[in-house]
PDB file of N, CA and C in Angstrom:
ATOM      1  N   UNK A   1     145.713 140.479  39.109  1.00  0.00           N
ATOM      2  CA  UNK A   1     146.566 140.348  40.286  1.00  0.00           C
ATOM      3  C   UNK A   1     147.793 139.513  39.925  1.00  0.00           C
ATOM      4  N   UNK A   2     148.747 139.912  40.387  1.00  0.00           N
ATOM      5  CA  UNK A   2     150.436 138.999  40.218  1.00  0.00           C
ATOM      6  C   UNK A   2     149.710 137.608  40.447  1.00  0.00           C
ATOM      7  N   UNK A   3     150.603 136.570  40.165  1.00  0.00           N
ATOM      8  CA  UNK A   3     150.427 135.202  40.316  1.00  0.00           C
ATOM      9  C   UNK A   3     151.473 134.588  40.772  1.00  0.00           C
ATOM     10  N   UNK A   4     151.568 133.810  42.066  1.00  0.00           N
ATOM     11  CA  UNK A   4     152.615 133.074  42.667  1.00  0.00           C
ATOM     12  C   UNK A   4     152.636 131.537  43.205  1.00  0.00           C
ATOM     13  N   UNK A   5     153.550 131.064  42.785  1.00  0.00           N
ATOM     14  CA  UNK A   5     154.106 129.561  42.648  1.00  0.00           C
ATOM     15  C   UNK A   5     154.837 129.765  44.230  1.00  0.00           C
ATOM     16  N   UNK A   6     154.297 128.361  44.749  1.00  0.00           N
ATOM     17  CA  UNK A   6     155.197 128.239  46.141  1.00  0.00           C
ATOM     18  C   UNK A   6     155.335 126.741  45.606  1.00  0.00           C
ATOM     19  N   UNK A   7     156.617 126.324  46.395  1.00  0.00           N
ATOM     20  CA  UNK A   7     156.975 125.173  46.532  1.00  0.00           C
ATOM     21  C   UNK A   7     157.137 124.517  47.674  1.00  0.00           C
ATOM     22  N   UNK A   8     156.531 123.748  48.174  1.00  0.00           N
ATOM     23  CA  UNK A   8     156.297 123.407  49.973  1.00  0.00           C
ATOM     24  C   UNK A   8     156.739 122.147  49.853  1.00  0.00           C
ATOM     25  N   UNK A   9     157.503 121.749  51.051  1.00  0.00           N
ATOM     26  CA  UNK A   9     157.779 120.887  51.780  1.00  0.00           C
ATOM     27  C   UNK A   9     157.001 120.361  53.401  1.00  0.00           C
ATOM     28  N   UNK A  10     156.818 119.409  53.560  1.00  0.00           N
ATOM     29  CA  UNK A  10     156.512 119.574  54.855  1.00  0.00           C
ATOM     30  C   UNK A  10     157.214 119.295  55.950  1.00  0.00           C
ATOM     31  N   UNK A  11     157.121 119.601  57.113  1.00  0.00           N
ATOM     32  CA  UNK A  11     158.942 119.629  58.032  1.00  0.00           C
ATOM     33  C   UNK A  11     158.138 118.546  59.003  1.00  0.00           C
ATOM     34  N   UNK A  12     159.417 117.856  59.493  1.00  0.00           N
ATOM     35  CA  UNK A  12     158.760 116.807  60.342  1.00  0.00           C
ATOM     36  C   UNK A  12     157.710 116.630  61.589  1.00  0.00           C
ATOM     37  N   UNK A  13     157.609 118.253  61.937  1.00  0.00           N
ATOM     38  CA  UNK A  13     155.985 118.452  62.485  1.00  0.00           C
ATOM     39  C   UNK A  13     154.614 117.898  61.740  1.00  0.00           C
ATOM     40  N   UNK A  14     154.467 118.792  60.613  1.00  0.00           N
ATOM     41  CA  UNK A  14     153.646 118.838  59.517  1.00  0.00           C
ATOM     42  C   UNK A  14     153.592 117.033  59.239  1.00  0.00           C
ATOM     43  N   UNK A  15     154.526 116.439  59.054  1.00  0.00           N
ATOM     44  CA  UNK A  15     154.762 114.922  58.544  1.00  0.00           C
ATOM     45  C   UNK A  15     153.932 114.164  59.221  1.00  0.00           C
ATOM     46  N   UNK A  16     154.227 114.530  60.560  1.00  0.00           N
ATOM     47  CA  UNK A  16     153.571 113.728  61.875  1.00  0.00           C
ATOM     48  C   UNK A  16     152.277 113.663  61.702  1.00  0.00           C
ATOM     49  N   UNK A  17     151.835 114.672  61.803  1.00  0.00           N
ATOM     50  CA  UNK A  17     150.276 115.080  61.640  1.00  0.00           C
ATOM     51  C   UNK A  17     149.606 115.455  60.451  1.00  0.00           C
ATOM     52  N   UNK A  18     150.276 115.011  59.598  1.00  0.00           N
ATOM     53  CA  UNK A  18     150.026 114.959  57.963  1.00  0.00           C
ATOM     54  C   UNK A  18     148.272 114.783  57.685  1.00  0.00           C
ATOM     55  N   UNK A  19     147.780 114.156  59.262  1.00  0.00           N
ATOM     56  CA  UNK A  19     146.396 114.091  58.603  1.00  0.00           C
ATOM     57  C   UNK A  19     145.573 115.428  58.711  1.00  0.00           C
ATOM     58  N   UNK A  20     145.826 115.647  59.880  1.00  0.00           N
ATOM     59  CA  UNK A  20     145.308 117.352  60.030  1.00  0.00           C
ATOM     60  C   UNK A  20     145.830 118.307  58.856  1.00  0.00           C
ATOM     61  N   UNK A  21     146.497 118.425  57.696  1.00  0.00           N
ATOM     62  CA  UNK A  21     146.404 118.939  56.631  1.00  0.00           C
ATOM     63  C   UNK A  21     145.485 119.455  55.985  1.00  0.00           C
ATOM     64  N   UNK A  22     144.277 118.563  55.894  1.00  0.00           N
ATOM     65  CA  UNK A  22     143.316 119.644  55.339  1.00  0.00           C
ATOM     66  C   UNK A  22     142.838 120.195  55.592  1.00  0.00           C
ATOM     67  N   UNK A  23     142.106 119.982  56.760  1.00  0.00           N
ATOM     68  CA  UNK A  23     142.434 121.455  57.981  1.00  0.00           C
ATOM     69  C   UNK A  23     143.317 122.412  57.642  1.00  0.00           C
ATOM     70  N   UNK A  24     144.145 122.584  57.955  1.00  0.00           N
ATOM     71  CA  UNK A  24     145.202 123.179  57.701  1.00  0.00           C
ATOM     72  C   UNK A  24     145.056 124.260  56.485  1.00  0.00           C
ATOM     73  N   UNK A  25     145.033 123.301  55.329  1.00  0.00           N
ATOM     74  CA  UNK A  25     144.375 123.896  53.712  1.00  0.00           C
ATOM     75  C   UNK A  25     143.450 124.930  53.753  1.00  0.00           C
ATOM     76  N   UNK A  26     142.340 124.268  54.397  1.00  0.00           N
ATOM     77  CA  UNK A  26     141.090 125.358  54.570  1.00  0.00           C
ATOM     78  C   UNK A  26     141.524 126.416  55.033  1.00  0.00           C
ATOM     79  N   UNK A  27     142.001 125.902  56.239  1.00  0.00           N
ATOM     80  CA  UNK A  27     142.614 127.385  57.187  1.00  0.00           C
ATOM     81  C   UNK A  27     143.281 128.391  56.449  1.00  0.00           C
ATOM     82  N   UNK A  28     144.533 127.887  55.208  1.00  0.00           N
ATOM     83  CA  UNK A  28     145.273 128.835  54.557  1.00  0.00           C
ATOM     84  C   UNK A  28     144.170 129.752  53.703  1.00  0.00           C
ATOM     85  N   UNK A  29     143.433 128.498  52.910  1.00  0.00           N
ATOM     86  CA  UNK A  29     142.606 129.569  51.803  1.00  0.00           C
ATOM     87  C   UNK A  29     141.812 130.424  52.559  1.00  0.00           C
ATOM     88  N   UNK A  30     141.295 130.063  53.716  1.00  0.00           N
ATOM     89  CA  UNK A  30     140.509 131.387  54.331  1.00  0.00           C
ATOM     90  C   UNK A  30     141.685 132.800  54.796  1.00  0.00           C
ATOM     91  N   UNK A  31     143.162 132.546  55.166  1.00  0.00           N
ATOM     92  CA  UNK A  31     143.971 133.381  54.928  1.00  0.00           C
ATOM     93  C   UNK A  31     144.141 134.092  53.834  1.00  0.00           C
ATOM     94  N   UNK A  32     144.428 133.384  52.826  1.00  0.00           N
ATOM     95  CA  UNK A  32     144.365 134.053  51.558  1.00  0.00           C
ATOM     96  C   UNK A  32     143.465 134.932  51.333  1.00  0.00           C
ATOM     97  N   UNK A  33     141.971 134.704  52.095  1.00  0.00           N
ATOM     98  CA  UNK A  33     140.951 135.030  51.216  1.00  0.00           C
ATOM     99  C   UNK A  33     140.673 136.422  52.324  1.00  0.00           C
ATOM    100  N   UNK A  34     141.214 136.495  53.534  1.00  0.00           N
ATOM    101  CA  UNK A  34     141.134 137.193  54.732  1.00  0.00           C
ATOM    102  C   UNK A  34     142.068 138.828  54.164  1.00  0.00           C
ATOM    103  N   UNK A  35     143.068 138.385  53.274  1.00  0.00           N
ATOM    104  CA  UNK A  35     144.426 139.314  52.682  1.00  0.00           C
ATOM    105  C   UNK A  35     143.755 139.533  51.389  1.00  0.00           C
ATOM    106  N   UNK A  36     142.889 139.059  50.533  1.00  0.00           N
ATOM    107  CA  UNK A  36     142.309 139.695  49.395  1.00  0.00           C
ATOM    108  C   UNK A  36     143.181 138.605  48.300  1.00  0.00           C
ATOM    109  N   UNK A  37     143.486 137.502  48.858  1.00  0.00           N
ATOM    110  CA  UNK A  37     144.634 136.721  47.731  1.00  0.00           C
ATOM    111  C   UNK A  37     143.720 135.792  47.197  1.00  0.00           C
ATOM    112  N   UNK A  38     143.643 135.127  46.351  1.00  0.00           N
ATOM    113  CA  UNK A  38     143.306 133.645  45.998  1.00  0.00           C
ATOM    114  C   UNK A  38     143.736 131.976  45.957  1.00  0.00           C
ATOM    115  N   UNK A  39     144.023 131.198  46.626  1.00  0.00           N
ATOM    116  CA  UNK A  39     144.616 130.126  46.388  1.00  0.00           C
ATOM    117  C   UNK A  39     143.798 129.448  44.895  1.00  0.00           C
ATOM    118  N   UNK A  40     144.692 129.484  44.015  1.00  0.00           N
ATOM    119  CA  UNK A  40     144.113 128.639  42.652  1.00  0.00           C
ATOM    120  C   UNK A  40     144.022 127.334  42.102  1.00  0.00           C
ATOM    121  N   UNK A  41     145.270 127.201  42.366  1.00  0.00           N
ATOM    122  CA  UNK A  41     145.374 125.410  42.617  1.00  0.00           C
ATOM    123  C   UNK A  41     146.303 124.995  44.028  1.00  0.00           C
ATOM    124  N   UNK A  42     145.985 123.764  43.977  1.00  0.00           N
ATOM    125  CA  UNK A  42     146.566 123.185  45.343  1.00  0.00           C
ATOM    126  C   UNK A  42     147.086 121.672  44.541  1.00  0.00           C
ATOM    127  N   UNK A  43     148.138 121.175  44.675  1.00  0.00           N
ATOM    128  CA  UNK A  43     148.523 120.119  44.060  1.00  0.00           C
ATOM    129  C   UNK A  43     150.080 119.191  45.524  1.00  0.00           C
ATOM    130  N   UNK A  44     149.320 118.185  45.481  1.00  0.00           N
ATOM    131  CA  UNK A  44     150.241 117.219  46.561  1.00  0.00           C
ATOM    132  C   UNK A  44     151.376 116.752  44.994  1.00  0.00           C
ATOM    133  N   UNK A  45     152.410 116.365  45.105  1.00  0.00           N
ATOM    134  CA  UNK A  45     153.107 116.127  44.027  1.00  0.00           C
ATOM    135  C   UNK A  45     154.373 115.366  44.735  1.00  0.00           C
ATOM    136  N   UNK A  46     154.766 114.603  44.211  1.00  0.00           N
ATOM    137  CA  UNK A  46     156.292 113.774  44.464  1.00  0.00           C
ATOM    138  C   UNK A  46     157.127 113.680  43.537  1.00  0.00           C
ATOM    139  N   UNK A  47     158.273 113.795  44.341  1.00  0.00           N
ATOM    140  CA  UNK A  47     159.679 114.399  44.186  1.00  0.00           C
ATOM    141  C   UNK A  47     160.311 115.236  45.066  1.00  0.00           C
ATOM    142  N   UNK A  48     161.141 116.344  44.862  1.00  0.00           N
ATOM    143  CA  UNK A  48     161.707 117.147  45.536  1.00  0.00           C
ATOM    144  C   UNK A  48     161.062 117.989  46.677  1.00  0.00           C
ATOM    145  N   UNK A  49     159.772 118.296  46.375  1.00  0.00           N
ATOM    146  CA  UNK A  49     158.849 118.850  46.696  1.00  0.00           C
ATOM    147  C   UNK A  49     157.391 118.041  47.431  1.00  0.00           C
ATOM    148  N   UNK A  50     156.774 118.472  47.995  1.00  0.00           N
ATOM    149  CA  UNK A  50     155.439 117.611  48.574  1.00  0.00           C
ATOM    150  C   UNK A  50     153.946 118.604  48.080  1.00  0.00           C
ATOM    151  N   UNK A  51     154.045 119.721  47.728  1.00  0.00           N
ATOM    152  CA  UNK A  51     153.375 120.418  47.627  1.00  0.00           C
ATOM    153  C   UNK A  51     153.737 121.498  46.482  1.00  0.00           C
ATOM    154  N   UNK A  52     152.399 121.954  45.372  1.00  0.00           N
ATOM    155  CA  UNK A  52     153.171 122.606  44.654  1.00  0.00           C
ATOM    156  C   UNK A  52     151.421 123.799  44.917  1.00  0.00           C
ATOM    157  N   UNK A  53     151.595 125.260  45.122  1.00  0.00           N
ATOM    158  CA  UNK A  53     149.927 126.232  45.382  1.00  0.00           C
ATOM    159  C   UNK A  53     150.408 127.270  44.039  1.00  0.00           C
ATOM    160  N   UNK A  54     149.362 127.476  43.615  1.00  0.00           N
ATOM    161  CA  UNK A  54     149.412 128.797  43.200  1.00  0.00           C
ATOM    162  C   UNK A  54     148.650 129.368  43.190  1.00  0.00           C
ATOM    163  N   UNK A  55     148.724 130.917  43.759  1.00  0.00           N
ATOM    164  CA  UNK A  55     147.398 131.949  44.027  1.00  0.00           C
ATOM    165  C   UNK A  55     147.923 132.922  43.403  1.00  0.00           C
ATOM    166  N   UNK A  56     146.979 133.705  43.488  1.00  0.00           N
ATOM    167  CA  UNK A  56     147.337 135.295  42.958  1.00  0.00           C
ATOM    168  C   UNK A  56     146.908 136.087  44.851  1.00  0.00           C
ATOM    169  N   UNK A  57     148.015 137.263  44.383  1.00  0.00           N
ATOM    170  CA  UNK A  57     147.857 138.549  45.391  1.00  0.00           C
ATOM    171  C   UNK A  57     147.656 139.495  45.416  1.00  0.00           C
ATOM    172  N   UNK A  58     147.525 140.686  45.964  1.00  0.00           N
ATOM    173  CA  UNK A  58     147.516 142.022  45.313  1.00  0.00           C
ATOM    174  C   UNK A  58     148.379 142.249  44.830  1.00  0.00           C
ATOM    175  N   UNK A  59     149.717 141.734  45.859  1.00  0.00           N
ATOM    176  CA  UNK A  59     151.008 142.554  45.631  1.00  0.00           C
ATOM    177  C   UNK A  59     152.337 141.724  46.647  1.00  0.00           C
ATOM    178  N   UNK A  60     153.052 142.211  46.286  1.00  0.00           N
ATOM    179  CA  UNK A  60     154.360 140.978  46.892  1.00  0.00           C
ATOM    180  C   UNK A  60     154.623 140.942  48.611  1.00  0.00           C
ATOM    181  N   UNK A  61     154.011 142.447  48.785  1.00  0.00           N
ATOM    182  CA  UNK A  61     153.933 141.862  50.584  1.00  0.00           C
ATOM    183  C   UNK A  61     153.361 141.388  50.926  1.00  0.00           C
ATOM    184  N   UNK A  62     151.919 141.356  50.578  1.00  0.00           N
ATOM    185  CA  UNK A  62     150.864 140.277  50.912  1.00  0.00           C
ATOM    186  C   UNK A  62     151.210 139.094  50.668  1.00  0.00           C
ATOM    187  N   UNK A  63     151.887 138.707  49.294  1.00  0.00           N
ATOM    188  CA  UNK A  63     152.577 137.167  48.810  1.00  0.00           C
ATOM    189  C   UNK A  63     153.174 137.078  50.275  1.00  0.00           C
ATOM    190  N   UNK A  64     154.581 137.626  50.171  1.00  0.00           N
ATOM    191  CA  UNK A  64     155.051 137.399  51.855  1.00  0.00           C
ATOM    192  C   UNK A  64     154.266 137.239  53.088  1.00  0.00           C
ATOM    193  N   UNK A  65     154.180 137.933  53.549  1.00  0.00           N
ATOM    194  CA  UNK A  65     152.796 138.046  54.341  1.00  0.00           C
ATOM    195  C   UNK A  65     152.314 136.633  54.414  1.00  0.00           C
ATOM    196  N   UNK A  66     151.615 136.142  53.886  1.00  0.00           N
ATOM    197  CA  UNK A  66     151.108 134.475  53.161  1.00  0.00           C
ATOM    198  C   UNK A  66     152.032 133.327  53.510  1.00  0.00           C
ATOM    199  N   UNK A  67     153.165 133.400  53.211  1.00  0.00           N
ATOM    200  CA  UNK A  67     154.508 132.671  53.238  1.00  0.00           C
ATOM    201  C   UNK A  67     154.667 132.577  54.917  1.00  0.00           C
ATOM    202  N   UNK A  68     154.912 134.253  55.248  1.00  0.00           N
ATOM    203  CA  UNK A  68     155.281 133.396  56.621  1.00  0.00           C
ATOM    204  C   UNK A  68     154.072 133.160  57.418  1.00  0.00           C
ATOM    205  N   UNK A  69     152.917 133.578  57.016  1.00  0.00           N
ATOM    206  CA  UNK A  69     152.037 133.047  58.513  1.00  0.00           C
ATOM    207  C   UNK A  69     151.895 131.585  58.016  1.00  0.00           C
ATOM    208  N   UNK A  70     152.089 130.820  57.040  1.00  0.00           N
ATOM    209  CA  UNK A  70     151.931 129.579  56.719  1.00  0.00           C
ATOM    210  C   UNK A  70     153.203 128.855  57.480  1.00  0.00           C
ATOM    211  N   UNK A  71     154.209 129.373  57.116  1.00  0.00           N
ATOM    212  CA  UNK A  71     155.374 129.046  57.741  1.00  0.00           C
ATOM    213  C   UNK A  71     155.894 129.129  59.030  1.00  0.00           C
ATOM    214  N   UNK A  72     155.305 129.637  59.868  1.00  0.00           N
ATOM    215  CA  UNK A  72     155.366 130.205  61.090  1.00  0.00           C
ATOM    216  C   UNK A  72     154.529 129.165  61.997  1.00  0.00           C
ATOM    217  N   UNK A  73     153.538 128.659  61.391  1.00  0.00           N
ATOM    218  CA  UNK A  73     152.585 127.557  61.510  1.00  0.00           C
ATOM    219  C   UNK A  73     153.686 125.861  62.155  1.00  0.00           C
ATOM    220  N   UNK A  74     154.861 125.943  61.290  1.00  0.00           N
ATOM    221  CA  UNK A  74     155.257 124.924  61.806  1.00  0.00           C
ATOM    222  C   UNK A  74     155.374 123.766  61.179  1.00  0.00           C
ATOM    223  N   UNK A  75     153.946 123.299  60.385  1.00  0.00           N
ATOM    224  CA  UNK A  75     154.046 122.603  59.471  1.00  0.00           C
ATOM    225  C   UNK A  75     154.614 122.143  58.289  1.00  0.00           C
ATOM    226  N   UNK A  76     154.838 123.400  57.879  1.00  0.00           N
ATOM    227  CA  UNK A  76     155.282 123.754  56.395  1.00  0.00           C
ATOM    228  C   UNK A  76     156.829 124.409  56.086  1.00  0.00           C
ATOM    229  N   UNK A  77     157.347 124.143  54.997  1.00  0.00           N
ATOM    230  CA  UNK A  77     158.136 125.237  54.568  1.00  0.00           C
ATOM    231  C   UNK A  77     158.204 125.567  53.305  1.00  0.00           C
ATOM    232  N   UNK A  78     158.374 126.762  52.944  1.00  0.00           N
ATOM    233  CA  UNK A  78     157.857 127.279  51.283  1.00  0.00           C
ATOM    234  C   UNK A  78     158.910 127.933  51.178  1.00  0.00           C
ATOM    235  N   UNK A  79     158.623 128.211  49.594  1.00  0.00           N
ATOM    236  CA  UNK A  79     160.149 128.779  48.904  1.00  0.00           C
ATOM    237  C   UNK A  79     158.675 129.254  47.921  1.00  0.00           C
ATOM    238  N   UNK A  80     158.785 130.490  47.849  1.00  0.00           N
ATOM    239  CA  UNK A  80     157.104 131.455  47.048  1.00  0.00           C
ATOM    240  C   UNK A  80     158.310 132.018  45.639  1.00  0.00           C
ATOM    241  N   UNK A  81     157.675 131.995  44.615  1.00  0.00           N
ATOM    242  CA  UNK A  81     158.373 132.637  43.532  1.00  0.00           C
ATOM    243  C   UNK A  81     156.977 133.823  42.351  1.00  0.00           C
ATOM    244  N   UNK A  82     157.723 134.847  42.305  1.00  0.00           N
ATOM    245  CA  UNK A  82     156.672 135.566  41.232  1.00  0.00           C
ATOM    246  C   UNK A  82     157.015 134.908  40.384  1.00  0.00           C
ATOM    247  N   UNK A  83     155.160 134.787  39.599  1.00  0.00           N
ATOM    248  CA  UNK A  83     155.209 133.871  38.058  1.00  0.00           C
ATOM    249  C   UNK A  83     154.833 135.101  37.241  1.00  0.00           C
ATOM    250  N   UNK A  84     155.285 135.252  35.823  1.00  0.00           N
ATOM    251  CA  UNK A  84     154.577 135.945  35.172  1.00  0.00           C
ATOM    252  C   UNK A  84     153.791 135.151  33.997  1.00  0.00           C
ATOM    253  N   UNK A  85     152.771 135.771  33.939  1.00  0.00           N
ATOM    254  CA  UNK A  85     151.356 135.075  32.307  1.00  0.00           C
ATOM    255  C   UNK A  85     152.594 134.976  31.325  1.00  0.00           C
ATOM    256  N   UNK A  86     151.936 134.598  30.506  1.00  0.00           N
ATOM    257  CA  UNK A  86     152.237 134.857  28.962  1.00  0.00           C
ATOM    258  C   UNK A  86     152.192 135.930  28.454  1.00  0.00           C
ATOM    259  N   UNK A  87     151.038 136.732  28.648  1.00  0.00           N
ATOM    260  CA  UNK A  87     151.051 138.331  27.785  1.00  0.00           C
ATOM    261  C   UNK A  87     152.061 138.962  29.089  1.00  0.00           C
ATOM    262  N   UNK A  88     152.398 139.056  29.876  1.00  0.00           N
ATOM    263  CA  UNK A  88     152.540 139.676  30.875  1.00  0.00           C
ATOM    264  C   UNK A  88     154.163 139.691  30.606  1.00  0.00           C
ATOM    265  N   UNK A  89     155.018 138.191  30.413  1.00  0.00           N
ATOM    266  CA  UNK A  89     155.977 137.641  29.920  1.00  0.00           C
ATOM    267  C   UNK A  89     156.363 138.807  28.232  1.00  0.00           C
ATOM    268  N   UNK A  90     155.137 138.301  27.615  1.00  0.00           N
ATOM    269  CA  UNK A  90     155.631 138.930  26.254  1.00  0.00           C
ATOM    270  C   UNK A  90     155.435 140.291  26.368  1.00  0.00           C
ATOM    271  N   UNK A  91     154.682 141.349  27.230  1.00  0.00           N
ATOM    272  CA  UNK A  91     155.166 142.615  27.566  1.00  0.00           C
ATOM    273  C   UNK A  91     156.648 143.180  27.810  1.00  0.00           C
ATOM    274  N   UNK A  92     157.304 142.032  28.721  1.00  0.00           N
ATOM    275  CA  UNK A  92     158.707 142.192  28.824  1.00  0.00           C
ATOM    276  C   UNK A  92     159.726 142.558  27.737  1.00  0.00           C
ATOM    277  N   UNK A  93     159.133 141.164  27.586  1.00  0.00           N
ATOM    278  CA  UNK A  93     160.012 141.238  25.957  1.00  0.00           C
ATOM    279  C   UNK A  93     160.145 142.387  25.188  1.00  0.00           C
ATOM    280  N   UNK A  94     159.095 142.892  25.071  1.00  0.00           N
ATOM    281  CA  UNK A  94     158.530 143.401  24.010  1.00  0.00           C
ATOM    282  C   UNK A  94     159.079 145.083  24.501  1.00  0.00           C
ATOM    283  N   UNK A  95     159.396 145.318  25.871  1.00  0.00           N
ATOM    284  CA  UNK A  95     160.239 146.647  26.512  1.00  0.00           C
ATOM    285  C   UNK A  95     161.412 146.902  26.855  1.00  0.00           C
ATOM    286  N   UNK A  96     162.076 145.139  25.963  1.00  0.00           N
ATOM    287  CA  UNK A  96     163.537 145.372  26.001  1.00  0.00           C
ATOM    288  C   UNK A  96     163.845 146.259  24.713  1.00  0.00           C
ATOM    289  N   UNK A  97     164.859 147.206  25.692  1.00  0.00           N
ATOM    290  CA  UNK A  97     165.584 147.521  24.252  1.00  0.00           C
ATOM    291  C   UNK A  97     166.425 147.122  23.730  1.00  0.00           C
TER     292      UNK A  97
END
């Protein structure tokens, strides 16, 4: 399955109630898991960012799909990017002409 990097922030709703978060968490991975996706890692992180997930999906509407019902939520805001593997990466390469 594709693999995708989101980068989350949390908006000053989400901030407020920062404790209800893991709640929240659960709630997503059972989304994920409701769409056939995986959440793989979950990482709180500081800097630019407050949150760094990466899951795999079937496919990029479902990625979307994911993005906004998380986002729509209120809490959150994400910026989702396709990652590619390494072999997946060196396939590329490897079909330039």
């Amino acid at each position: 399955m594709p693999t995708y990097i989101s980068l989350i922030n949390y908006t000053q709703q989400g901030i407020e109630k920062v404790k209800e978060s893991p709640a929240r968490l659960d709630a997503a991975k059972k989304a994920y898991e409701a769409l056939g996706a995986k959440l793989l890692q979950f990482y709180l992180v500081m800097g630019r960012y407050d949150i760094v997930a990466i899951c795999e999906a079937p496919d990029d509407k479902t990625a979307a799909k994911l993005a906004l019902m998380i986002g729509s939520k209120g809490a959150l805001r994400t910026e989702t990017f396709r990652a590619f593997t390494e072999d997946e990466y060196r396939k590329i390469i490897a079909e330039l002409p």
